[in-house]
Protein backbone atom coordinates (compact mmCIF):
# COMPACT_ATOMS: atom_id res chain seq x y z
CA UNK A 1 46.07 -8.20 11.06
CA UNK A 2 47.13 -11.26 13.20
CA UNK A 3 44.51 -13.90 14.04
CA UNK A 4 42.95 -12.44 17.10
CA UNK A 5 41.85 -9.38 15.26
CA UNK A 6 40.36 -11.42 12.81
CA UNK A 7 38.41 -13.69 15.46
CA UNK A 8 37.12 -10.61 17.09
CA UNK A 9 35.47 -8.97 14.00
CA UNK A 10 33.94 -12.42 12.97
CA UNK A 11 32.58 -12.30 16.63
CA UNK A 12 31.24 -8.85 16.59
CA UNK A 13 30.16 -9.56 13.25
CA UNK A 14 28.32 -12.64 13.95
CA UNK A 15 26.82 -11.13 17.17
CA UNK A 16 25.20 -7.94 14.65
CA UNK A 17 24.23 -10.36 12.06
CA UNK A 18 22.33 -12.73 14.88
CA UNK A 19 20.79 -10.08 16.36
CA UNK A 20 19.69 -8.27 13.05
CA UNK A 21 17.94 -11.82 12.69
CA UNK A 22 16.26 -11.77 15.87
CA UNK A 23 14.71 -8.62 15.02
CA UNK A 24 13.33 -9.82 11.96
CA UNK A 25 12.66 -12.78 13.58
CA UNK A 26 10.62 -10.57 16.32
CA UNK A 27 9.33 -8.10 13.91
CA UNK A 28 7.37 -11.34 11.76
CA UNK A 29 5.87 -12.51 15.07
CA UNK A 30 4.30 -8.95 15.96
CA UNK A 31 2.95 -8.39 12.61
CA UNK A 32 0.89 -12.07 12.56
CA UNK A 33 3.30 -13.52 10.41
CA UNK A 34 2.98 -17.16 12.30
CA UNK A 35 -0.46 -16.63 13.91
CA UNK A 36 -2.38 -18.96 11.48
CA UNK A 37 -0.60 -22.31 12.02
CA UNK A 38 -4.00 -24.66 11.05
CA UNK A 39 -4.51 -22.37 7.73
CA UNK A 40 -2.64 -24.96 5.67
CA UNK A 41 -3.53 -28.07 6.61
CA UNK A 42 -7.56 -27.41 7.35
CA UNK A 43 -7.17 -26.01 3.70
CA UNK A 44 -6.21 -29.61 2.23
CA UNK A 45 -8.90 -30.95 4.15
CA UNK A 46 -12.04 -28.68 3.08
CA UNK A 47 -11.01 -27.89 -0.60
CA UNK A 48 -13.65 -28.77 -3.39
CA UNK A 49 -12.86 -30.56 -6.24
CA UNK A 50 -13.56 -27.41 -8.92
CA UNK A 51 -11.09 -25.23 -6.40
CA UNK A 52 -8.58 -28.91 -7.00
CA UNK A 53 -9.67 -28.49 -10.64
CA UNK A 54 -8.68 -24.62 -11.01
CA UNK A 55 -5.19 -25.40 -9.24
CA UNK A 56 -4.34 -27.73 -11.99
CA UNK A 57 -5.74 -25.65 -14.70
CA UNK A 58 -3.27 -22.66 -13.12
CA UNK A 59 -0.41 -25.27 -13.13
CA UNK A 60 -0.96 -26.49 -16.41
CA UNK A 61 -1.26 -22.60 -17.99
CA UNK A 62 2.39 -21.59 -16.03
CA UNK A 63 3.90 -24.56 -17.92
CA UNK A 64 2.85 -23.70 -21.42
CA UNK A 65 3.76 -19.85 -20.49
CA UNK A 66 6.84 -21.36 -19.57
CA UNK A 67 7.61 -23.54 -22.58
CA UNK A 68 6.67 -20.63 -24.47
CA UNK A 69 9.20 -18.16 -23.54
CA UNK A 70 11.63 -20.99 -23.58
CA UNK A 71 11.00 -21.57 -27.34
CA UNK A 72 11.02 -17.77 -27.94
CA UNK A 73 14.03 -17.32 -26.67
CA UNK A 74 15.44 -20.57 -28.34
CA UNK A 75 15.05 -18.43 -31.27
């Protein structure tokens, strides 16, 4: 192949792969995917300290699982 061929399949190739992205680009905004953009932060603001509390307790219990398996396999 000399170097023109190869600049026109990484052009047609870049042009399928950009516009496979739009579509799932397109497809995430029709199915809601970026409707809720306050979810986040009005969740910092009205969370309770026991739903703060349960967070870390979930935290805390994925780092012992964690450190378990890791000793396991140490084994």
């Amino acid at each position: 192949m000399d170097n023109s061929a190869i600049l026109w399949l990484e052009l047609a190739v870049g042009i399928i792969i950009s516009f496979i992205l739009l579509g799932i680009f397109i497809w995430g905004i029709k199915g809601g995917q970026f409707d809720d953009s306050k979810k986040m932060m009005d969740g910092l603001l009205f969370d309770s300290t026991a739903d703060l509390q349960d967070a870390i307790k979930k935290d805390e219990k994925v780092k012992n699982l964690k450190e378990a398996k890791a000793l396991k396999n140490a084994k």
